[in-house]
C-alpha atoms as a PDB file:
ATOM      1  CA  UNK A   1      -7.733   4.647 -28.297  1.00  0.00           C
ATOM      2  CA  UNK A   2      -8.432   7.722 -25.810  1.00  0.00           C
ATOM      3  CA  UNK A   3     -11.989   8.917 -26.620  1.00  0.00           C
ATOM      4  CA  UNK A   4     -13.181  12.330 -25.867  1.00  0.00           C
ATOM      5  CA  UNK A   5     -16.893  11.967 -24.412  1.00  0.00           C
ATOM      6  CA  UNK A   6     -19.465  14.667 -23.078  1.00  0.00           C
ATOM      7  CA  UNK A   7     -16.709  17.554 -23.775  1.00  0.00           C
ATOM      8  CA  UNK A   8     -17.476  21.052 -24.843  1.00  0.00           C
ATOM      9  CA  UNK A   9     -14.999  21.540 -27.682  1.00  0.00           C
ATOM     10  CA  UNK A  10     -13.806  24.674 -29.320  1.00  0.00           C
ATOM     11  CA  UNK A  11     -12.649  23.823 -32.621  1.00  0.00           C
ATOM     12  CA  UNK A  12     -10.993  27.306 -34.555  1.00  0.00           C
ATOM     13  CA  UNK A  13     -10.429  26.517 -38.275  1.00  0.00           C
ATOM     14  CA  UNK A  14     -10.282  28.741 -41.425  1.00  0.00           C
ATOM     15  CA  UNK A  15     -10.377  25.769 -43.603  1.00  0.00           C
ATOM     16  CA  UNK A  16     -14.051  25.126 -44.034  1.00  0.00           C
ATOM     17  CA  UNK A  17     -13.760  21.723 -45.625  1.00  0.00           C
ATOM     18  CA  UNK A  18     -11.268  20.863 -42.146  1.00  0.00           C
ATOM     19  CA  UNK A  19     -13.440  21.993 -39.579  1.00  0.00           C
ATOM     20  CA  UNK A  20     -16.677  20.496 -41.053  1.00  0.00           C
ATOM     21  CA  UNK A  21     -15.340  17.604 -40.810  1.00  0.00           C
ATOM     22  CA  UNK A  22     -14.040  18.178 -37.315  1.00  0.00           C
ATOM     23  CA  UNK A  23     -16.719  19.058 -36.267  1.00  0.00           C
ATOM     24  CA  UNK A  24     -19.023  15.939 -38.130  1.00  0.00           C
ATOM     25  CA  UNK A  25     -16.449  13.807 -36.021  1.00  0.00           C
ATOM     26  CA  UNK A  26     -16.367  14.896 -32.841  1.00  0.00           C
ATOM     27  CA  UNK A  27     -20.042  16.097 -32.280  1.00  0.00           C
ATOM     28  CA  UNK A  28     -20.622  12.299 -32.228  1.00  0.00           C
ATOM     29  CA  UNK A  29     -20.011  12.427 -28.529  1.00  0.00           C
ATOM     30  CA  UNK A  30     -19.161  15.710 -27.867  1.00  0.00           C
ATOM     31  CA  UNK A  31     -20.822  19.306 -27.842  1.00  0.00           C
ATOM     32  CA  UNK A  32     -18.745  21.181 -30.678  1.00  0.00           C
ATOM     33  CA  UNK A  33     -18.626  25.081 -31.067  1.00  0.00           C
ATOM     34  CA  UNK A  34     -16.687  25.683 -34.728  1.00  0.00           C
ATOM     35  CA  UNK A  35     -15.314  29.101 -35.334  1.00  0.00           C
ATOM     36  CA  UNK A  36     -13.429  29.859 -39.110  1.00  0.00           C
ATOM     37  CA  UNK A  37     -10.952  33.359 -37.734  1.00  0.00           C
ATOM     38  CA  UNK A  38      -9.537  34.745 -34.566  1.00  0.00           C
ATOM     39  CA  UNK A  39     -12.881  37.013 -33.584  1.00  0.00           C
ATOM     40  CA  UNK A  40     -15.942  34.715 -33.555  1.00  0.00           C
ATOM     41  CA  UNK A  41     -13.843  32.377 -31.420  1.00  0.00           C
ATOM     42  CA  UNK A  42     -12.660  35.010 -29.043  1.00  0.00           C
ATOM     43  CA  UNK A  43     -16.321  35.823 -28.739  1.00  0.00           C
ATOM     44  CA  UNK A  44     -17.712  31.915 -28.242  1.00  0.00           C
ATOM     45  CA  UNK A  45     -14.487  32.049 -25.366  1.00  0.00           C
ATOM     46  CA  UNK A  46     -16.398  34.807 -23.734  1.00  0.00           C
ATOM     47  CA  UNK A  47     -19.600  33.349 -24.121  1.00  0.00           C
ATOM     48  CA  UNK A  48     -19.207  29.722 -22.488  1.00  0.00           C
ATOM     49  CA  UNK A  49     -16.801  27.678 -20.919  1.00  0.00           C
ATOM     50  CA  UNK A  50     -14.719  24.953 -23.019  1.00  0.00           C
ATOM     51  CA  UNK A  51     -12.874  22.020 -21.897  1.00  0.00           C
ATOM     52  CA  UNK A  52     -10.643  21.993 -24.456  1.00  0.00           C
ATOM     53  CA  UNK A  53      -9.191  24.066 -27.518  1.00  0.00           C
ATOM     54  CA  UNK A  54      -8.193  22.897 -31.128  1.00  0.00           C
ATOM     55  CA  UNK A  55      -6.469  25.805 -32.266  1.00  0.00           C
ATOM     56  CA  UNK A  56      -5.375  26.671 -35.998  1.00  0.00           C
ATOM     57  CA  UNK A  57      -2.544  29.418 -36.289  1.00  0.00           C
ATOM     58  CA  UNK A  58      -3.161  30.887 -39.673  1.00  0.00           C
ATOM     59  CA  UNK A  59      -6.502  32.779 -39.351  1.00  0.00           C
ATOM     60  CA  UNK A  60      -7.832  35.470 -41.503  1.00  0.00           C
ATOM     61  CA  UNK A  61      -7.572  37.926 -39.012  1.00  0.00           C
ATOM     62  CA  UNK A  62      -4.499  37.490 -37.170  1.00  0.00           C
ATOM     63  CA  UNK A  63      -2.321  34.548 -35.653  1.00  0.00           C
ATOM     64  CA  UNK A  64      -4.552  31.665 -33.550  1.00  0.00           C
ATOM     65  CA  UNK A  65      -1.744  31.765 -30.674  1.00  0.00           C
ATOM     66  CA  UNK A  66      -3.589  35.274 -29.885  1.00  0.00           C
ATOM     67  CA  UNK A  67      -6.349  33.316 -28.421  1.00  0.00           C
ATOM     68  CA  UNK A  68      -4.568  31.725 -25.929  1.00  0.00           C
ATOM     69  CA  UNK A  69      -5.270  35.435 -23.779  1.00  0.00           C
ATOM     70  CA  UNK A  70      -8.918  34.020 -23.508  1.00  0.00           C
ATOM     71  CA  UNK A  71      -8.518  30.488 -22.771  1.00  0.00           C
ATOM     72  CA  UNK A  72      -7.360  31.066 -18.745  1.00  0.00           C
ATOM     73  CA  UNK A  73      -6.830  27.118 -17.774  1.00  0.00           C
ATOM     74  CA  UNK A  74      -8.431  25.830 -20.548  1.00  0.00           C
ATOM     75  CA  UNK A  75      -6.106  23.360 -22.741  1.00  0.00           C
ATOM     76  CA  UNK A  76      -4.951  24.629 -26.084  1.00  0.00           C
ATOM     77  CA  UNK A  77      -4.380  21.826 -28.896  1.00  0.00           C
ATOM     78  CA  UNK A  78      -2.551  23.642 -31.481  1.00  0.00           C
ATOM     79  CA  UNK A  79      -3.475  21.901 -35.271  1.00  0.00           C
ATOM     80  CA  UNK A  80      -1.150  23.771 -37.572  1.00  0.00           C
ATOM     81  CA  UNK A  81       0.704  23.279 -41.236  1.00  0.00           C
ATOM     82  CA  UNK A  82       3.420  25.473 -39.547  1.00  0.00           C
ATOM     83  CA  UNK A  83       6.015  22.407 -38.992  1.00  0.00           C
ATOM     84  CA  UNK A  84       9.243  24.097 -38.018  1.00  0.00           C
ATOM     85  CA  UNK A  85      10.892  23.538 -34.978  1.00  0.00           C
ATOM     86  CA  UNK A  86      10.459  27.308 -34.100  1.00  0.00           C
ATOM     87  CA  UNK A  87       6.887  27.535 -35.195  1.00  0.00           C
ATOM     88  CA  UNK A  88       6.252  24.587 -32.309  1.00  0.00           C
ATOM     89  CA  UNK A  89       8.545  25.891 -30.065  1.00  0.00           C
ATOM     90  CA  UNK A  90       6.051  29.504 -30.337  1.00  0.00           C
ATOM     91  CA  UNK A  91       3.118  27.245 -29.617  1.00  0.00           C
ATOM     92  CA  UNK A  92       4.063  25.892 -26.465  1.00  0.00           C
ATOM     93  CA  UNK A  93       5.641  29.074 -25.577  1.00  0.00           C
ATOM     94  CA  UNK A  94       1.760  30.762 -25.887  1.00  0.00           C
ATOM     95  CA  UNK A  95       1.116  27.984 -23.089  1.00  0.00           C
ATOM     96  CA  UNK A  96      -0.345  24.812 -25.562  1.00  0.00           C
ATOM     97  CA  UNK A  97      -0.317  21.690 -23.979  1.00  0.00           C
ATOM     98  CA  UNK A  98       0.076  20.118 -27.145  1.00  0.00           C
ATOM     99  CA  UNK A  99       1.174  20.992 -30.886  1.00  0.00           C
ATOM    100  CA  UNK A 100      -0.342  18.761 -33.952  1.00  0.00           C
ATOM    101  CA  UNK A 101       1.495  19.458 -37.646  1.00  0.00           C
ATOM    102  CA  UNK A 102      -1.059  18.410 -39.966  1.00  0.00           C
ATOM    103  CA  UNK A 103      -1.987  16.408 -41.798  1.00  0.00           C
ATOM    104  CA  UNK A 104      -3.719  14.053 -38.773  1.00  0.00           C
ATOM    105  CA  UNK A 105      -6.660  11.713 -38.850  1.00  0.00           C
ATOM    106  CA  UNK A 106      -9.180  12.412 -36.452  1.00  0.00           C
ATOM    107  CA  UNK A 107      -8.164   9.470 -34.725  1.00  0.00           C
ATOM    108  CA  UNK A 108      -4.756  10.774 -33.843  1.00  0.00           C
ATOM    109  CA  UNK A 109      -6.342  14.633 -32.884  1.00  0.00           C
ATOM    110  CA  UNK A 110      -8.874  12.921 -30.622  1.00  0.00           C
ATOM    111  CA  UNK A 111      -5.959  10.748 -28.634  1.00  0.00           C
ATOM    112  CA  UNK A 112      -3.840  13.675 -28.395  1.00  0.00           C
ATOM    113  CA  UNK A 113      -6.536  15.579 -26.767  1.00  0.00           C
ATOM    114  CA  UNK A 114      -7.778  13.276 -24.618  1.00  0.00           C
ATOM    115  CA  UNK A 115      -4.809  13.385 -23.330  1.00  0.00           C
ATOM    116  CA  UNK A 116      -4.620  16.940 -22.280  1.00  0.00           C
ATOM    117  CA  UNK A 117      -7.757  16.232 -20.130  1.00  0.00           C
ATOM    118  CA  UNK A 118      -5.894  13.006 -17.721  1.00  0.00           C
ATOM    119  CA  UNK A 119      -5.607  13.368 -13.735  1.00  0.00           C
ATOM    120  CA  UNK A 120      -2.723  13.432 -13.168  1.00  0.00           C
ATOM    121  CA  UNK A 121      -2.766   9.523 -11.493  1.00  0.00           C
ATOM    122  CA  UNK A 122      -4.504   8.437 -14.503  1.00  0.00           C
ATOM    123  CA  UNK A 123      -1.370  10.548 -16.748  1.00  0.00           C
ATOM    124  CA  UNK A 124       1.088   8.997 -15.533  1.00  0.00           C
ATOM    125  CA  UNK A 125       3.350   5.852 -16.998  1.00  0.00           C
ATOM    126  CA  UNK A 126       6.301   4.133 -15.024  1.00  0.00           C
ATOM    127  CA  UNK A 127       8.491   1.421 -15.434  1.00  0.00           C
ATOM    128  CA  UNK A 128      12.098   0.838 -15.063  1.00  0.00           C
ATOM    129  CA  UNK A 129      12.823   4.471 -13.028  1.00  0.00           C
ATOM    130  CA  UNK A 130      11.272   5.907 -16.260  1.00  0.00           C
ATOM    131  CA  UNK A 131       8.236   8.040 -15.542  1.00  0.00           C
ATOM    132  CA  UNK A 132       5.982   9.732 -18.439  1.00  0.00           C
ATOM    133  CA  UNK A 133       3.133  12.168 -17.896  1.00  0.00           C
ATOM    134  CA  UNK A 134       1.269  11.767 -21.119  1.00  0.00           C
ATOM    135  CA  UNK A 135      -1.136  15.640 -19.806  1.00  0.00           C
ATOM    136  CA  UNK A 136       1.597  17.041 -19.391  1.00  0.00           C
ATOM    137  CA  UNK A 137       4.289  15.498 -22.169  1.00  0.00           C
ATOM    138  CA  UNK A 138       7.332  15.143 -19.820  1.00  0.00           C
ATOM    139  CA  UNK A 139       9.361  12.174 -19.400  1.00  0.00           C
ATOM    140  CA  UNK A 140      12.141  12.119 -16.601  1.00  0.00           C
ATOM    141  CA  UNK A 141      14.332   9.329 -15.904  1.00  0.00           C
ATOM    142  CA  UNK A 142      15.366   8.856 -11.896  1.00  0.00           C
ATOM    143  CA  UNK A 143      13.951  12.639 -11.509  1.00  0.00           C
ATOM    144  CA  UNK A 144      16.397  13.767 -14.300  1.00  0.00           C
ATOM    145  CA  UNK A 145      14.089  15.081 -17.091  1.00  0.00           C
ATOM    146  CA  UNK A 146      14.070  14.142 -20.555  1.00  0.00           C
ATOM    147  CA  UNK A 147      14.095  16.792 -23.346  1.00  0.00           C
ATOM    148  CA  UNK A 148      12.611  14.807 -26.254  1.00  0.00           C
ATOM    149  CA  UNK A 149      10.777  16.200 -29.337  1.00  0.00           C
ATOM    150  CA  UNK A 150       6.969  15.701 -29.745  1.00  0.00           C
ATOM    151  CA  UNK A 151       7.257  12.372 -31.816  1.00  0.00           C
ATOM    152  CA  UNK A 152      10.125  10.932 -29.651  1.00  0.00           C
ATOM    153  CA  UNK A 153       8.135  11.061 -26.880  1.00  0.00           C
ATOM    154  CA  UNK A 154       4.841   9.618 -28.577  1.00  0.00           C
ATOM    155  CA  UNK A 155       7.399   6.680 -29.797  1.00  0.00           C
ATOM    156  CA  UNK A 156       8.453   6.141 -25.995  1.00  0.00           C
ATOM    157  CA  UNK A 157       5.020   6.419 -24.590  1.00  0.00           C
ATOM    158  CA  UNK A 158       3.785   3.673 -27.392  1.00  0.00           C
ATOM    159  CA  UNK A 159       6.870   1.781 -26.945  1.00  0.00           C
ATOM    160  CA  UNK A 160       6.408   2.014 -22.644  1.00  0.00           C
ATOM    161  CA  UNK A 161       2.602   0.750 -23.193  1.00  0.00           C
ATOM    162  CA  UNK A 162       3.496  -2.509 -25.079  1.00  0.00           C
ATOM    163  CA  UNK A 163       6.412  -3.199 -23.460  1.00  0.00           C
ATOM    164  CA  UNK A 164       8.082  -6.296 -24.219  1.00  0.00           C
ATOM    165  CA  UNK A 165       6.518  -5.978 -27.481  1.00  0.00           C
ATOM    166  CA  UNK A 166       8.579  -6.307 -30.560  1.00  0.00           C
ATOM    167  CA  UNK A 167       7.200  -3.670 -33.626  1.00  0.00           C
ATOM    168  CA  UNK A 168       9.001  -3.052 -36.619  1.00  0.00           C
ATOM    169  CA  UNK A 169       9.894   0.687 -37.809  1.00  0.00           C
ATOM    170  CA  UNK A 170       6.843   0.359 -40.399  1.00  0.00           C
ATOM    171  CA  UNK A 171       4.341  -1.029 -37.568  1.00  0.00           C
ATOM    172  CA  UNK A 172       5.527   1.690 -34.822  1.00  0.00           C
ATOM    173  CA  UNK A 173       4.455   4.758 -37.802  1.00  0.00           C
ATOM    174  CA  UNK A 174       1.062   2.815 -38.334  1.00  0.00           C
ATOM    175  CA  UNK A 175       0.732   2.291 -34.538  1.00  0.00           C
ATOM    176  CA  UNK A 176       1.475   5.842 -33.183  1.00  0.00           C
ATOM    177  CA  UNK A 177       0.281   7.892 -36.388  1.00  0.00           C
ATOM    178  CA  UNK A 178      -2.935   6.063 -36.949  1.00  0.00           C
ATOM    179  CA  UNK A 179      -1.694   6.862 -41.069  1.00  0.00           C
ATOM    180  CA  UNK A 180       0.092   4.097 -43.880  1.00  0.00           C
ATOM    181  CA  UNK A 181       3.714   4.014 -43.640  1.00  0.00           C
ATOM    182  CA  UNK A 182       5.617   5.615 -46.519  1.00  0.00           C
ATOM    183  CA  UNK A 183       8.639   3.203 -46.167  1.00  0.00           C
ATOM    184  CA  UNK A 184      10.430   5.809 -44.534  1.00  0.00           C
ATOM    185  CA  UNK A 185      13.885   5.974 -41.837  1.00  0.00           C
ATOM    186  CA  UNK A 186      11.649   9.011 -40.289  1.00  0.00           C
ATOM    187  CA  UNK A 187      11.085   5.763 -37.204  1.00  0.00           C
ATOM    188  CA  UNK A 188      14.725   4.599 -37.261  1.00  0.00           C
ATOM    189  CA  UNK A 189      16.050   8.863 -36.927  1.00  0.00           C
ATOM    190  CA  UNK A 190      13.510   9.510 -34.389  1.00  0.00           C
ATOM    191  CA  UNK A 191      14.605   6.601 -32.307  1.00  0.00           C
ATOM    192  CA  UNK A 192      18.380   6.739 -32.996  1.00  0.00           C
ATOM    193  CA  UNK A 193      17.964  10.501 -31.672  1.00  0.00           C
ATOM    194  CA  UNK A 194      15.521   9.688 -28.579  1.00  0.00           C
ATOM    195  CA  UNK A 195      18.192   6.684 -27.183  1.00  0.00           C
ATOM    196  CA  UNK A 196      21.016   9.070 -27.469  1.00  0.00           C
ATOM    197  CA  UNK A 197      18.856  11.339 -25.470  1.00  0.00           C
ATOM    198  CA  UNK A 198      17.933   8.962 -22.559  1.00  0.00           C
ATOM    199  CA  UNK A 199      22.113   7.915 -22.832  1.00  0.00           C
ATOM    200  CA  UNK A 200      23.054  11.398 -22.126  1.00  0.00           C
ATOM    201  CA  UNK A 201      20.961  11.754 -18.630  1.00  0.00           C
ATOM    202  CA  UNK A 202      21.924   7.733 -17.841  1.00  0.00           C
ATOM    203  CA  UNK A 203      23.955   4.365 -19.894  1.00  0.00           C
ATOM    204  CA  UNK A 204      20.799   2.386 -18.125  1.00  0.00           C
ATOM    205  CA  UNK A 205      18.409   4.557 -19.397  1.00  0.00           C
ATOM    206  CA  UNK A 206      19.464   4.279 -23.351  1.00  0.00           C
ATOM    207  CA  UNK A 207      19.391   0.471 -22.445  1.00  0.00           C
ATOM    208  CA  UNK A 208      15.401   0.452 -21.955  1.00  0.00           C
ATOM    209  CA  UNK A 209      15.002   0.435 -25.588  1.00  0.00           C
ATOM    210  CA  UNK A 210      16.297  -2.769 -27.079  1.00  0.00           C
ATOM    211  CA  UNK A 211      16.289  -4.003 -30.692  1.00  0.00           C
ATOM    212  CA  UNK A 212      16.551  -6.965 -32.458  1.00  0.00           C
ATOM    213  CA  UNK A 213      17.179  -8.062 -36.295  1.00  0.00           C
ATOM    214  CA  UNK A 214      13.821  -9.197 -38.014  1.00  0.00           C
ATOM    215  CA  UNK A 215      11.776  -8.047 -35.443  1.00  0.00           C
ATOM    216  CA  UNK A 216      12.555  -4.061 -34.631  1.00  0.00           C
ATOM    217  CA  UNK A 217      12.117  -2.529 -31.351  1.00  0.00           C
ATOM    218  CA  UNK A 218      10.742  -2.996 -27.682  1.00  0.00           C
ATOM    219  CA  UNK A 219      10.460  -1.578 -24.697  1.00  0.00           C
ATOM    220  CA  UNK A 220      12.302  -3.687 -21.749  1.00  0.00           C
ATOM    221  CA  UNK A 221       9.891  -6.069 -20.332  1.00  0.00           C
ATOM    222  CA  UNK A 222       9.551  -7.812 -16.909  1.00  0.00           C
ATOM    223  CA  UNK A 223       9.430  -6.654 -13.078  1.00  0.00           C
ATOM    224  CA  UNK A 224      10.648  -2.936 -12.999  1.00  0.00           C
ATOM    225  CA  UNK A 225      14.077  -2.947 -11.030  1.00  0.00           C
END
């Protein structure tokens, strides 16, 4: 797992309960500022500089996305009940580099923000003309890019890092989600969708992810071409 270490943290949540916990967690290693609405954090942004932002959108006092006028180059991890496809599509919009629906263990929030903070040589997976920047959350295959949904491309990227592996639907949602599988097809829909994605920009591409009967899905293994 991707640790955060020696970080100064923002962490802007209205739930009380949330970000004490948040903040128990990640003040292990980290320097933690914890703000519960829109002005004390706007005022801790002024203050001091962060090196990263975990970012509620539901504040007492206005939306969370507001903040993203202070932050300047600082990364912005949005943590948000808001779901919907247009709600994330508004995040990243307001310039955050990533967007978390909760619920999340603080296992998963940590990874997903240490993330944000990768050089770009360090970001970077390829195999197979296949070329993820896990800062940055694009994938492009042969230069063409990839469109793929936030949980498509964490499937790929766990998929690309254990490749050759074999995981089952179950063990991929346990793997990626840090979080007991509910015996769901959520795996099986986000993968059907994310091959006929890579199809679309190349037949070779679709053909990185292979599957097998009793023993689910892999990433291609072996010498990239």
């Amino acid at each position: 797992m991707n640790r955060l270490e020696y970080k100064n943290i923002l962490i802007v949540e209205d739930n009380a309960e949330l970000r004490g916990s948040l903040t128990d967690y990640f003040s292990r290693l980290n320097n933690v500022t914890a703000c519960g609405d829109l002005k004390s954090a706007t005022e801790a942004l002024a203050r001091e500089k962060f090196d990263i932002v975990l970012l509620d959108v539901v504040l007492p006092d206005g939306s969370g996305l507001k903040l993203t006028e202070y932050t300047d180059q600082t990364p912005v991890v949005i943590l948000s009940d808001l779901g919907a496809d247009g709600n994330i599509l508004d995040g990243f919009s307001f310039g955050a580099a990533d967007y978390i629906v909760k619920p999340a263990s603080p296992q998963i929030i940590e990874t997903r923000m240490s993330l944000r903070l990768l050089p770009d040589d360090k970001a970077s997976i390829t195999s197979h003309n296949l070329t993820l920047n896990t800062a940055k959350r694009t994938a492009a295959y042969g230069g063409k890019s990839l469109d793929l949904t936030s949980s498509e491309f964490n499937i790929l990227s766990f998929l690309m890092q254990n490749a050759g592996k074999y995981y089952t639907a179950n063990e991929i949602y346990e793997r990626v989600w840090k979080m007991p599988h509910l015996n769901t097809v959520t795996i099986k829909k986000h993968i059907s969708n994310l091959r006929k994605k890579m199809f679309a920009v190349a037949e070779d591409c679709a053909s990185l992810i292979i599957s097998e009967f009793g023993k689910g899905y892999a990433f291609v293994g072996g010498p990239d071409d």
